[in-house]
PDB file of N, CA and C in Angstrom:
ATOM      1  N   UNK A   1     157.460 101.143  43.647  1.00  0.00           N
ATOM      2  CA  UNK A   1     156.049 100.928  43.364  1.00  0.00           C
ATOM      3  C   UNK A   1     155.239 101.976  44.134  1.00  0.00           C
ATOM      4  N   UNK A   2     154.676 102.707  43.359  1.00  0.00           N
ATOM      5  CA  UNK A   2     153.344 103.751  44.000  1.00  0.00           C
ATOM      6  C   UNK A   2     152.020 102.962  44.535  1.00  0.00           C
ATOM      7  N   UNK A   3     151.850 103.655  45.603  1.00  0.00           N
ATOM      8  CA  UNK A   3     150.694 102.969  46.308  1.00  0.00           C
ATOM      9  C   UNK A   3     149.104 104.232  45.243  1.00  0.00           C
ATOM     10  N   UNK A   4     148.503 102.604  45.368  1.00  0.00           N
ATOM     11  CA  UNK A   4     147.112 103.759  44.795  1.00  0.00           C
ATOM     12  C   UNK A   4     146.466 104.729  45.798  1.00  0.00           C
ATOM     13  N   UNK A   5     146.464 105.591  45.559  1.00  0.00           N
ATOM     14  CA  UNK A   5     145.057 106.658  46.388  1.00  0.00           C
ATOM     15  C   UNK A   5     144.553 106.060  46.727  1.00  0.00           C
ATOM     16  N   UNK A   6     143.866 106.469  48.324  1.00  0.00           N
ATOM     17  CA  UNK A   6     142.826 105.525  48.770  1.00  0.00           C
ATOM     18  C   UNK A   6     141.802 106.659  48.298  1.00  0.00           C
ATOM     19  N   UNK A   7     140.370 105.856  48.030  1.00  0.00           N
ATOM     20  CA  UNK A   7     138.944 106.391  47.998  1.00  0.00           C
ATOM     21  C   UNK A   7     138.497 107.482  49.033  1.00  0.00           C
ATOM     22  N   UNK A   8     138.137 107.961  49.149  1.00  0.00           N
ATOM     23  CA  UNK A   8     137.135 108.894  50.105  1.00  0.00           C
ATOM     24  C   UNK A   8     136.639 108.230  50.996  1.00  0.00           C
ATOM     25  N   UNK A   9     135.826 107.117  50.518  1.00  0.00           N
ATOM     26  CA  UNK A   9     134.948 106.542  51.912  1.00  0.00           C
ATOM     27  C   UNK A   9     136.649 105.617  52.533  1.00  0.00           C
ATOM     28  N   UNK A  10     137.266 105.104  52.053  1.00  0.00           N
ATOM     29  CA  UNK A  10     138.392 104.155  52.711  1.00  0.00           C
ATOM     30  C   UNK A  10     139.053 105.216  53.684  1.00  0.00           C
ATOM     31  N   UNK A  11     139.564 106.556  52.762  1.00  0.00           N
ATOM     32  CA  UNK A  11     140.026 107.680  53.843  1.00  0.00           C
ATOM     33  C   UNK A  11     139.133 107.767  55.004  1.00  0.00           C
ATOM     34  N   UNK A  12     138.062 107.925  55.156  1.00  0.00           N
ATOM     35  CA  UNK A  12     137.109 108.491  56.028  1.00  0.00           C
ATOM     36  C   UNK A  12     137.059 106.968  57.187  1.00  0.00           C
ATOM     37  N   UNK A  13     137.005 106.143  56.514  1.00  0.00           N
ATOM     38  CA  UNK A  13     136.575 104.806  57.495  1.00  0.00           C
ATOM     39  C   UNK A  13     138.179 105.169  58.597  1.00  0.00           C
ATOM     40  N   UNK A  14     139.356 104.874  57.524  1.00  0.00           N
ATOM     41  CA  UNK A  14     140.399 105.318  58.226  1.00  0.00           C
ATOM     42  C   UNK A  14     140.758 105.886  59.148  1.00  0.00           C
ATOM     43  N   UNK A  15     140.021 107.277  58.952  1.00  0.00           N
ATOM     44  CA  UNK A  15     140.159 108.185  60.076  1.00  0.00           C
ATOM     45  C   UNK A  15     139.219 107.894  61.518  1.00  0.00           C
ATOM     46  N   UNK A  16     137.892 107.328  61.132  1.00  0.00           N
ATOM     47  CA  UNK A  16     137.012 106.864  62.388  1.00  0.00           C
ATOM     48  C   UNK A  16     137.903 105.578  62.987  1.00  0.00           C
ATOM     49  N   UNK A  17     138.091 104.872  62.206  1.00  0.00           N
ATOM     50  CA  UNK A  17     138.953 103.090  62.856  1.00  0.00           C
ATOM     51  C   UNK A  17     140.477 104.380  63.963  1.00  0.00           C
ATOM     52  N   UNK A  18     141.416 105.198  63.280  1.00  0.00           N
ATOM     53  CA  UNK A  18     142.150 105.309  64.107  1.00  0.00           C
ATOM     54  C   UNK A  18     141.932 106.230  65.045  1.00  0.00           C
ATOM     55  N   UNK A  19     140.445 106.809  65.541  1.00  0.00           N
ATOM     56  CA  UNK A  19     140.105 107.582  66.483  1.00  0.00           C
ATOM     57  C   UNK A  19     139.311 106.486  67.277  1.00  0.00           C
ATOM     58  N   UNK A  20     138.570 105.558  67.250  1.00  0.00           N
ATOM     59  CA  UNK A  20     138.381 104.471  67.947  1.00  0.00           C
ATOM     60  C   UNK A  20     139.412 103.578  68.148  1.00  0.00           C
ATOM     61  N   UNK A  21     140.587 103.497  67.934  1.00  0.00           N
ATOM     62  CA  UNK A  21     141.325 102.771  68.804  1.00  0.00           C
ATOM     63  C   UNK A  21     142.314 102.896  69.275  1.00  0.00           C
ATOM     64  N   UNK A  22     142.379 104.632  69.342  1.00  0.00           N
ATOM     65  CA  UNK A  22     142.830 105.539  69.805  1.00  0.00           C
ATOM     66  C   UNK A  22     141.848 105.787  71.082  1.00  0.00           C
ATOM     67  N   UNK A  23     140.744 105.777  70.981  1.00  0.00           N
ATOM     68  CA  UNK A  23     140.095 106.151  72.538  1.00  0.00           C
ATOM     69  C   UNK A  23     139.520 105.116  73.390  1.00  0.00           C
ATOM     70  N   UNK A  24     139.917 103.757  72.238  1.00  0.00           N
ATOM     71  CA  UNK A  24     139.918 102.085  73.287  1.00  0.00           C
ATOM     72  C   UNK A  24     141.488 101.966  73.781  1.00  0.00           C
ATOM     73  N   UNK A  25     142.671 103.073  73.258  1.00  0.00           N
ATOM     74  CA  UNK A  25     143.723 102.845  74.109  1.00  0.00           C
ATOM     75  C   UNK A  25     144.055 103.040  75.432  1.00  0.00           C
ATOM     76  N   UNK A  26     142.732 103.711  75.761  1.00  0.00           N
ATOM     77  CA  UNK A  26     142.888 104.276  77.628  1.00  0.00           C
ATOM     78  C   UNK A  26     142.333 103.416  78.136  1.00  0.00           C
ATOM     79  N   UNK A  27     141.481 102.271  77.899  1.00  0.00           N
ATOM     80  CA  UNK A  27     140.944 100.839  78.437  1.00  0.00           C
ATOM     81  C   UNK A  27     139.592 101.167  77.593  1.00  0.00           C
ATOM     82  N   UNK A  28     138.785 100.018  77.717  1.00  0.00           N
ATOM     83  CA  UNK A  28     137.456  99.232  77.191  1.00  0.00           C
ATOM     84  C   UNK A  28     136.749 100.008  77.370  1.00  0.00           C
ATOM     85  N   UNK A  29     135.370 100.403  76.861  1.00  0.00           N
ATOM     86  CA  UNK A  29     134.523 101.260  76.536  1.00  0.00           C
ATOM     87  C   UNK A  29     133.158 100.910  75.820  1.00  0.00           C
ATOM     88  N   UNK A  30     131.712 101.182  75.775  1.00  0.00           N
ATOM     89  CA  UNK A  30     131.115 100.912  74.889  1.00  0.00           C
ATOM     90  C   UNK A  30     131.039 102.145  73.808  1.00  0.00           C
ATOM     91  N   UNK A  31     130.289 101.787  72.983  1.00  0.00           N
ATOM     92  CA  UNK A  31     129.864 102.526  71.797  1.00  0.00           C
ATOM     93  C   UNK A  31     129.367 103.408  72.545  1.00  0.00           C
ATOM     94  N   UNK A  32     128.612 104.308  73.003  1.00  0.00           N
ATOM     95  CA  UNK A  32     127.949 105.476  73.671  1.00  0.00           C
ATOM     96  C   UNK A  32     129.168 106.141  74.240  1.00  0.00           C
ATOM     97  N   UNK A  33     130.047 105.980  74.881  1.00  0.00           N
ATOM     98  CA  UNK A  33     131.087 106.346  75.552  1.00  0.00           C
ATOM     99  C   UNK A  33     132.139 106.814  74.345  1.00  0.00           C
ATOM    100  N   UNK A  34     132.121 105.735  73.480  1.00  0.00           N
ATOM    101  CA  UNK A  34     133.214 106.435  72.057  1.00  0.00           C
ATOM    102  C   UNK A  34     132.903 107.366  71.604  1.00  0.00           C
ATOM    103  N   UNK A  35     131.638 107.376  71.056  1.00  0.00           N
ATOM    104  CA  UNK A  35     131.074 108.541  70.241  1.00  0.00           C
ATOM    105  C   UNK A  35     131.116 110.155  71.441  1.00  0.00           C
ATOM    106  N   UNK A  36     130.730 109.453  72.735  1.00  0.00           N
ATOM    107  CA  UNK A  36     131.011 111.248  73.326  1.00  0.00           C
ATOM    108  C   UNK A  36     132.449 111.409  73.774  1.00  0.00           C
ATOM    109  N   UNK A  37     133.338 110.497  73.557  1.00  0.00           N
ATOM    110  CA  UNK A  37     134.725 110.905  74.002  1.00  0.00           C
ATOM    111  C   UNK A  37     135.358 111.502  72.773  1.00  0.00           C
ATOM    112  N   UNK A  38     135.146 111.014  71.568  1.00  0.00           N
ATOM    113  CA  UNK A  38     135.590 111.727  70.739  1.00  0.00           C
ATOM    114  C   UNK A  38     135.130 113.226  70.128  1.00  0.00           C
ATOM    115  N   UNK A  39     133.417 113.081  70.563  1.00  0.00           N
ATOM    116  CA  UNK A  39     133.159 114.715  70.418  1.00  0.00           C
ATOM    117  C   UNK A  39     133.904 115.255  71.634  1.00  0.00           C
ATOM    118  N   UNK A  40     133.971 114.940  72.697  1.00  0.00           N
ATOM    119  CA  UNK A  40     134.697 115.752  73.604  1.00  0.00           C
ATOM    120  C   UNK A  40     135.901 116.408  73.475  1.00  0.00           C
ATOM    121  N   UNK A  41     136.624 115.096  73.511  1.00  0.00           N
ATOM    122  CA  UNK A  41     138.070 115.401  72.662  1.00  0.00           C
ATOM    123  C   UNK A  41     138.291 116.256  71.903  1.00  0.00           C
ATOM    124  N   UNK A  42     137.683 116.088  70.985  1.00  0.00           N
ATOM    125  CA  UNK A  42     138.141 117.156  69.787  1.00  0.00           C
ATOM    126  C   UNK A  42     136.628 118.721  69.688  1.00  0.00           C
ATOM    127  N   UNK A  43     136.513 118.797  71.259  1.00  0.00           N
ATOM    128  CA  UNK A  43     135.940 120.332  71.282  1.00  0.00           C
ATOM    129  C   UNK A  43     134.796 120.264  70.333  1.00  0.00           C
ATOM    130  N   UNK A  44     134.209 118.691  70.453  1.00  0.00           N
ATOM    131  CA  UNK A  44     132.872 119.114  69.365  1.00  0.00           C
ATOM    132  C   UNK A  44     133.280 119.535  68.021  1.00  0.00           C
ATOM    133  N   UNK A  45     134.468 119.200  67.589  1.00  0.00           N
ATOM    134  CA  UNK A  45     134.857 119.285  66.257  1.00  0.00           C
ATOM    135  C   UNK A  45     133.744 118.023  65.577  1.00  0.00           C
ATOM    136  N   UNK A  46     134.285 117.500  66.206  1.00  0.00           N
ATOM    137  CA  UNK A  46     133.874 115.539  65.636  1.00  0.00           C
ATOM    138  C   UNK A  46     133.050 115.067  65.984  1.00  0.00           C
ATOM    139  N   UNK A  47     131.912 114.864  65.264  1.00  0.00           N
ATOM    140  CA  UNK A  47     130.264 113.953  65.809  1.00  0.00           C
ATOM    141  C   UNK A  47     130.500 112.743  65.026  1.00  0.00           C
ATOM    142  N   UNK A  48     130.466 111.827  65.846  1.00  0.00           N
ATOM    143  CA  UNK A  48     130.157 109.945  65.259  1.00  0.00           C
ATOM    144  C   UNK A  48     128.990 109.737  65.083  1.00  0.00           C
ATOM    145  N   UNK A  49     128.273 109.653  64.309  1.00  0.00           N
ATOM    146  CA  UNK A  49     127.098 108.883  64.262  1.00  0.00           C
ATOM    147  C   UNK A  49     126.722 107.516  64.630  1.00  0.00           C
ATOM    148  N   UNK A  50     125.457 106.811  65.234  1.00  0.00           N
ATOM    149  CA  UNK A  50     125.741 105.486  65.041  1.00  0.00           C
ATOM    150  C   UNK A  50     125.756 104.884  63.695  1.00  0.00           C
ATOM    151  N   UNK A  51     125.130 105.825  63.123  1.00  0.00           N
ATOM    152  CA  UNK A  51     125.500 104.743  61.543  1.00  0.00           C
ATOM    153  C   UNK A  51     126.766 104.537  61.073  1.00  0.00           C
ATOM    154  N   UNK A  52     127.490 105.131  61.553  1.00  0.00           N
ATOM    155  CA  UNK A  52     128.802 104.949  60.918  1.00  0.00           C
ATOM    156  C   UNK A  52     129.676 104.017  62.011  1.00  0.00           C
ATOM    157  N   UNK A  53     129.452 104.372  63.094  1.00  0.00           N
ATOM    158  CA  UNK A  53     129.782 104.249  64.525  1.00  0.00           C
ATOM    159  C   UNK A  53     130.501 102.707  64.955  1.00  0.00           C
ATOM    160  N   UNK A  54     128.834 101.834  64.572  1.00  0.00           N
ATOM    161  CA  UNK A  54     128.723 100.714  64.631  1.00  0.00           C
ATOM    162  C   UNK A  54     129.350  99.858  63.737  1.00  0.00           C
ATOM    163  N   UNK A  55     129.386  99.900  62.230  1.00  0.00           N
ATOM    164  CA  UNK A  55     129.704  99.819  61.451  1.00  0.00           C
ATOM    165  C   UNK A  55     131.111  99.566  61.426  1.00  0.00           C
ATOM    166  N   UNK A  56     131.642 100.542  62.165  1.00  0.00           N
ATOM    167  CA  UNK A  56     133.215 100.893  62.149  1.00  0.00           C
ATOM    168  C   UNK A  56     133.738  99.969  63.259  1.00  0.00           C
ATOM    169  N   UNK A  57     132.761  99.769  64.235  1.00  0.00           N
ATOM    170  CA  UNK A  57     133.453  99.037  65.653  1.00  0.00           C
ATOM    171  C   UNK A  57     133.417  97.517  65.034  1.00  0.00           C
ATOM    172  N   UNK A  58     132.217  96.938  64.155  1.00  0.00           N
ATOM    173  CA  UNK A  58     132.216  95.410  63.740  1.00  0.00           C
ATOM    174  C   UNK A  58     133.492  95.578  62.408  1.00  0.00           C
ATOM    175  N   UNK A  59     134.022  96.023  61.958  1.00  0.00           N
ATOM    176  CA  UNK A  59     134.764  96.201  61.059  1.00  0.00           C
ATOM    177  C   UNK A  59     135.999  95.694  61.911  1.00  0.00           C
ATOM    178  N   UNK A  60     136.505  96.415  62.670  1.00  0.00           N
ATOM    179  CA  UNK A  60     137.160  96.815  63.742  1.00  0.00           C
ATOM    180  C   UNK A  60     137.331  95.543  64.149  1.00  0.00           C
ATOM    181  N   UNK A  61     136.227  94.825  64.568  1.00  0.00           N
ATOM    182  CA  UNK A  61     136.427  93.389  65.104  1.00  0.00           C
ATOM    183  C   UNK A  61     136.921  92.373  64.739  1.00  0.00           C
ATOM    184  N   UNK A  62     136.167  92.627  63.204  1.00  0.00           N
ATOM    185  CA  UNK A  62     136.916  91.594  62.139  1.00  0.00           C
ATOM    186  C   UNK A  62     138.273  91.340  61.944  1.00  0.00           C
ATOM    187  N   UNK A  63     138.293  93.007  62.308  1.00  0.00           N
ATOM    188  CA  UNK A  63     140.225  92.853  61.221  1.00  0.00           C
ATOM    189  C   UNK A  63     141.039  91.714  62.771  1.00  0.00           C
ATOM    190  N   UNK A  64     140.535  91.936  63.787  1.00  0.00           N
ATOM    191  CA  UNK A  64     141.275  91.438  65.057  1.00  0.00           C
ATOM    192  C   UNK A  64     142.021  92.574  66.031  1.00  0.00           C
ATOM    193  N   UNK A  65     141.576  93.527  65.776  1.00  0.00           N
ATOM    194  CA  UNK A  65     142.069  94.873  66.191  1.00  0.00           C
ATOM    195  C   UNK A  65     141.270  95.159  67.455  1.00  0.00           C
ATOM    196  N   UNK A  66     140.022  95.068  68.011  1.00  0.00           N
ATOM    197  CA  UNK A  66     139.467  95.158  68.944  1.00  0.00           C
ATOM    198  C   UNK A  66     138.528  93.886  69.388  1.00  0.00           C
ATOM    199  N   UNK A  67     137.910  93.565  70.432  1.00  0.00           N
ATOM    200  CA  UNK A  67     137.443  92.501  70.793  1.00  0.00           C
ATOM    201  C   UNK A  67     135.935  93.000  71.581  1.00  0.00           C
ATOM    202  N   UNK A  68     135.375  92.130  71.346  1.00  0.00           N
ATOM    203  CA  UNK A  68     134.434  93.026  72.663  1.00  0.00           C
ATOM    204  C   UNK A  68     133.202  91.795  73.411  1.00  0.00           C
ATOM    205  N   UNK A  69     132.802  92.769  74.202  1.00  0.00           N
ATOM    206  CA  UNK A  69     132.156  91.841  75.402  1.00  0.00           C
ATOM    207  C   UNK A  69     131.112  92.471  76.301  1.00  0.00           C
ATOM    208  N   UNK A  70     130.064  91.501  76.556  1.00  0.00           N
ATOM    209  CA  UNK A  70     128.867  91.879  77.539  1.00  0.00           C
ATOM    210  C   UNK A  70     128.977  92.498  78.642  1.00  0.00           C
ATOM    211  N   UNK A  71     128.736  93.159  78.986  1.00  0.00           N
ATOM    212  CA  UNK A  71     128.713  93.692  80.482  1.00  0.00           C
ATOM    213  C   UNK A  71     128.096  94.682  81.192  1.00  0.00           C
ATOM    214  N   UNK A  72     127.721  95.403  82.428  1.00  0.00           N
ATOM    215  CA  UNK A  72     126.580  96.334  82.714  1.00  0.00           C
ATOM    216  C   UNK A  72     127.461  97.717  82.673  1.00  0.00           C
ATOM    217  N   UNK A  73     126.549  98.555  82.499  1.00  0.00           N
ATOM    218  CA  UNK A  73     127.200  99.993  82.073  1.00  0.00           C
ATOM    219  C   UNK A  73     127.191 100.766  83.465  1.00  0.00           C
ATOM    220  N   UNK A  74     127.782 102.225  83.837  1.00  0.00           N
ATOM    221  CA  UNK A  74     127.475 102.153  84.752  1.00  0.00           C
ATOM    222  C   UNK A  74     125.938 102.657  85.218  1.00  0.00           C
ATOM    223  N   UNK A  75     124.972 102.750  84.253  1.00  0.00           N
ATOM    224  CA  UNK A  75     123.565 102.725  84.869  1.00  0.00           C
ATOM    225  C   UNK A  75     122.918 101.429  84.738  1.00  0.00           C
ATOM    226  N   UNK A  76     123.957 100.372  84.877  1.00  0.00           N
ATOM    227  CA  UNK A  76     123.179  98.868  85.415  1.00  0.00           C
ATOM    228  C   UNK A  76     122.789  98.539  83.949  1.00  0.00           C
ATOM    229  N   UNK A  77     122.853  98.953  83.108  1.00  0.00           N
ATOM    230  CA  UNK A  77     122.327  98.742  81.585  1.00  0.00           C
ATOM    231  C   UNK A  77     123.220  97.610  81.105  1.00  0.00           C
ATOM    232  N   UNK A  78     122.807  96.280  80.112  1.00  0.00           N
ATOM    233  CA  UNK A  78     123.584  95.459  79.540  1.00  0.00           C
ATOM    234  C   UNK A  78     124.091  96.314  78.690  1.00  0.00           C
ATOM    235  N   UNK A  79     125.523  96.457  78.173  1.00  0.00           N
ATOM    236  CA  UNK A  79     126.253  97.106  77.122  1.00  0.00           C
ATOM    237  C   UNK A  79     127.295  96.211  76.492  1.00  0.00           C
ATOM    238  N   UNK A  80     127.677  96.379  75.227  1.00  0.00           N
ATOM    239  CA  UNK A  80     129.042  95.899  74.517  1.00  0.00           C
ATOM    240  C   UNK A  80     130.438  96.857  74.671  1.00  0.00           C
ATOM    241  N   UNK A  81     130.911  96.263  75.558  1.00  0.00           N
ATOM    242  CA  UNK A  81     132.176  96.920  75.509  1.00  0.00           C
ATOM    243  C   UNK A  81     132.881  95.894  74.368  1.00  0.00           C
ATOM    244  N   UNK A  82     133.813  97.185  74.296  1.00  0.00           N
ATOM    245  CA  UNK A  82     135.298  97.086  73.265  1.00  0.00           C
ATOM    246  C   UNK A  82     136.267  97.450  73.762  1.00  0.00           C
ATOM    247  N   UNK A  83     137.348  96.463  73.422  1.00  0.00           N
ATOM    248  CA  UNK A  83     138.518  97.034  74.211  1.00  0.00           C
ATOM    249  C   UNK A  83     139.487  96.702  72.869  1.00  0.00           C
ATOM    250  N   UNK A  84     140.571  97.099  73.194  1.00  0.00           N
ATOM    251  CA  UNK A  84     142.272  96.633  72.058  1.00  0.00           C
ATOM    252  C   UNK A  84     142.853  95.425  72.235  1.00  0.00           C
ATOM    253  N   UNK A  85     143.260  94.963  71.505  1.00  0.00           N
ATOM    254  CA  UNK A  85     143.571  93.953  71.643  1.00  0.00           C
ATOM    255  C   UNK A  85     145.120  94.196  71.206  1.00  0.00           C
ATOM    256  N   UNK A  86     146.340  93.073  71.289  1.00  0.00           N
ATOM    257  CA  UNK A  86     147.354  93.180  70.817  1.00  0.00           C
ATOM    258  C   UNK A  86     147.459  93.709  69.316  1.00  0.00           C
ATOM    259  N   UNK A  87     147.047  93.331  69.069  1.00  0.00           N
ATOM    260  CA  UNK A  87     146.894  93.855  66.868  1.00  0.00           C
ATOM    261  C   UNK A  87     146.463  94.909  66.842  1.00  0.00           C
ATOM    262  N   UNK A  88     145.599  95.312  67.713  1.00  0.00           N
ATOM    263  CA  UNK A  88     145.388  96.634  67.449  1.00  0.00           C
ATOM    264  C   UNK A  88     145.499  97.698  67.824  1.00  0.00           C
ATOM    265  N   UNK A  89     146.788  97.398  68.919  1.00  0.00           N
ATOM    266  CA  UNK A  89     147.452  98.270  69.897  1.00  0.00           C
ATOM    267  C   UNK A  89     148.885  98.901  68.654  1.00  0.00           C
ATOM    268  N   UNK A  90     149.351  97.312  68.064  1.00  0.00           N
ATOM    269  CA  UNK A  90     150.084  97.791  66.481  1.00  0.00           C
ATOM    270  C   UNK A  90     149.901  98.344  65.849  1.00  0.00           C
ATOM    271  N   UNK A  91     148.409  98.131  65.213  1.00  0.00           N
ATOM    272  CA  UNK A  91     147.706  98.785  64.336  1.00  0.00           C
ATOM    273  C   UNK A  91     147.337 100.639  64.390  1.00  0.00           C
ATOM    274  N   UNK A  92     147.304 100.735  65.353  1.00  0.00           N
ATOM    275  CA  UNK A  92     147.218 102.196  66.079  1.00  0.00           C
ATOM    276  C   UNK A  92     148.428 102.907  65.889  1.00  0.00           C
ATOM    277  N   UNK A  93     149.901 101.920  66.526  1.00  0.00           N
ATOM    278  CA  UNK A  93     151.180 102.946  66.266  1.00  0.00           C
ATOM    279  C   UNK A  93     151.173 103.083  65.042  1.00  0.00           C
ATOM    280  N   UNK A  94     150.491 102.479  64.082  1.00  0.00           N
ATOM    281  CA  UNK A  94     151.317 102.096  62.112  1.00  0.00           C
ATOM    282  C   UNK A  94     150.196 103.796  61.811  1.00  0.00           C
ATOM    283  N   UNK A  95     148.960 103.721  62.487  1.00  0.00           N
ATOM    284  CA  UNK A  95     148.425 104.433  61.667  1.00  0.00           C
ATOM    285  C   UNK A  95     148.488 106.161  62.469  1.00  0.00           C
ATOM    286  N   UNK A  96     148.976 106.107  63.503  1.00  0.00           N
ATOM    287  CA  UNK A  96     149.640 107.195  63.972  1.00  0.00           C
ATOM    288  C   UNK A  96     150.709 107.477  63.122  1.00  0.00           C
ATOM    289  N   UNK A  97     151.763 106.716  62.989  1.00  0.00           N
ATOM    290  CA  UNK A  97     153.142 107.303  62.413  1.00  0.00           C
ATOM    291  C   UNK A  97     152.277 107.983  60.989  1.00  0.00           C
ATOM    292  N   UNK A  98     151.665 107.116  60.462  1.00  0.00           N
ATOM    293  CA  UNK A  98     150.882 107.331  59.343  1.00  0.00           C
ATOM    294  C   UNK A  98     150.147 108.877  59.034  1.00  0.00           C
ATOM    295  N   UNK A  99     149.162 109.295  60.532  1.00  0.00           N
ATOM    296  CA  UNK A  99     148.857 110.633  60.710  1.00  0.00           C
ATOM    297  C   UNK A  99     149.615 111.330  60.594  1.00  0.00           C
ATOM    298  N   UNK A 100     150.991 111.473  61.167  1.00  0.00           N
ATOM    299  CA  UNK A 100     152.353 112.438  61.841  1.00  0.00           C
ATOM    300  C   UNK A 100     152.458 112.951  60.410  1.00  0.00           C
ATOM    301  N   UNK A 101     152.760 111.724  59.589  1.00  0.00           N
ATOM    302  CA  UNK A 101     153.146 112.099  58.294  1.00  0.00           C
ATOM    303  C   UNK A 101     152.414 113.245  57.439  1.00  0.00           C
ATOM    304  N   UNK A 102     151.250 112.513  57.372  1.00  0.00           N
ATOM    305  CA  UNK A 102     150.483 113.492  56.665  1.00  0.00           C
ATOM    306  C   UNK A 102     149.900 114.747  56.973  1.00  0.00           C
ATOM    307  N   UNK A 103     150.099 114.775  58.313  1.00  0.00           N
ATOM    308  CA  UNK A 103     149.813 116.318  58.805  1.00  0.00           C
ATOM    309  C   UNK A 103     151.418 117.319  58.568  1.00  0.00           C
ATOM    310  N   UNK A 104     152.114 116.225  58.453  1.00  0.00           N
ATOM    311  CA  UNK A 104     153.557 117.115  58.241  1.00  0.00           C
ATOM    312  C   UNK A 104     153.388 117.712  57.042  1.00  0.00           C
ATOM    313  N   UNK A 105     152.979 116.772  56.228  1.00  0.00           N
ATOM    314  CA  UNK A 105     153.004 117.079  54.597  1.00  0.00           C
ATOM    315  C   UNK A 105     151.737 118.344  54.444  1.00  0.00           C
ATOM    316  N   UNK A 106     150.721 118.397  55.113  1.00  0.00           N
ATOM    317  CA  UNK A 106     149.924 118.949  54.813  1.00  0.00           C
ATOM    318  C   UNK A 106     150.264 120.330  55.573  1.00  0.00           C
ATOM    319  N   UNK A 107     151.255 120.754  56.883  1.00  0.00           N
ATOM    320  CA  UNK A 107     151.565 121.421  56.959  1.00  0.00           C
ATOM    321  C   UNK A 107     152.914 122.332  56.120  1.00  0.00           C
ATOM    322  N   UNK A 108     153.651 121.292  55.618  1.00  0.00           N
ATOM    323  CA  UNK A 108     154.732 121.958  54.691  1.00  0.00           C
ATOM    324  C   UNK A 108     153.921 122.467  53.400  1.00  0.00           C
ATOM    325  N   UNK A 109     152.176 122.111  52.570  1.00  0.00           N
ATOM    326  CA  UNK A 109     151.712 122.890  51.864  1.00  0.00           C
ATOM    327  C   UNK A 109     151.401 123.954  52.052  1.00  0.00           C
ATOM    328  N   UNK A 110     150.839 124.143  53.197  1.00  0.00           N
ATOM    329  CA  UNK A 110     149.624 124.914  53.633  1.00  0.00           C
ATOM    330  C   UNK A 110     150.357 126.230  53.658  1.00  0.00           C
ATOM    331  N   UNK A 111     151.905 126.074  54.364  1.00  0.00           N
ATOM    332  CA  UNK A 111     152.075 126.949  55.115  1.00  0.00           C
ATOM    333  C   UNK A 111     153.566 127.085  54.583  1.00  0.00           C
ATOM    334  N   UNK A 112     153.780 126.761  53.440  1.00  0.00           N
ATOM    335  CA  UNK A 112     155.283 126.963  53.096  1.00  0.00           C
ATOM    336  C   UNK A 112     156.458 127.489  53.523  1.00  0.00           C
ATOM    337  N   UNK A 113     157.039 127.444  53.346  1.00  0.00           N
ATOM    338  CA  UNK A 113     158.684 128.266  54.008  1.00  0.00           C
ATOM    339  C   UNK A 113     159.040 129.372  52.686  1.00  0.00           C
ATOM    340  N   UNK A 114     159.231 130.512  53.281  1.00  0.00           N
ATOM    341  CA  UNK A 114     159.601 131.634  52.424  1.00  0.00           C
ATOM    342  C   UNK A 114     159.591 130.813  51.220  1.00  0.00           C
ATOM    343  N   UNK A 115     159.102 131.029  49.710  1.00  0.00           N
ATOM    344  CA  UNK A 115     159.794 131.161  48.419  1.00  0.00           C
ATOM    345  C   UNK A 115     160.951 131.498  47.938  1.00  0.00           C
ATOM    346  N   UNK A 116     161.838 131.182  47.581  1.00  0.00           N
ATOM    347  CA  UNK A 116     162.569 132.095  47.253  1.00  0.00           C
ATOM    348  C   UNK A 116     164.375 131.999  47.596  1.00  0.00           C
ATOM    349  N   UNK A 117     164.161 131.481  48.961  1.00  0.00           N
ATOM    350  CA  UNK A 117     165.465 131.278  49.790  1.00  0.00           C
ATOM    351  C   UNK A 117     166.278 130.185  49.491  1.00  0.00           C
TER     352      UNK A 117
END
């Protein structure tokens, strides 16, 4: 059985859900802290918006993949942290192996092995 194509926006949500819980795997964090760890990370490749941001972290919550909670930031500010939870410590290896793959595949296009041989 062939799996259907995912959509564009499902790809895209995809890719934000496994870079947020990928950067709630080093411990708990709020939203302000995600969005600049991942531009950091990736050299300012990658800007989160909050519109998408937020969106993605209550999503996130739902599935049972992250959890989150009140607490002061460190400028004394009330903030929502998020942290991983067991499911979504799983959920992270499934969609890593998942990345590996497709960057493999996308490197065996890109960049073929001689023709010919």
């Amino acid at each position: 059985m062939t799996r259907k194509p995912a959509s564009r926006v499902e790809f895209l949500q995809g890719t934000l859900d496994v870079l947020i819980l990928r950067t709630l795997s080093a411990g708990p964090a709020h939203g302000h802290f995600i969005a600049k760890h991942i531009q950091r990370t990736s050299e300012d490749l990658l800007q989160v918006e909050t519109g998408s941001l937020y969106p993605a972290l209550h999503r996130l919550e739902a599935k049972g993949w992250i959890a989150a909670s009140w607490d002061l930031s460190e400028k004394g500010k009330r903030a929502r942290y998020y942290r991983l939870t067991t499911s979504g410590r799983r959920q992270l290896q499934t969609e890593h192996s998942r990345w590996n793959a497709f960057a493999r595949a996308m490197e065996l296009i890109l960049n073929p092995a001689e023709e010919g041989q």
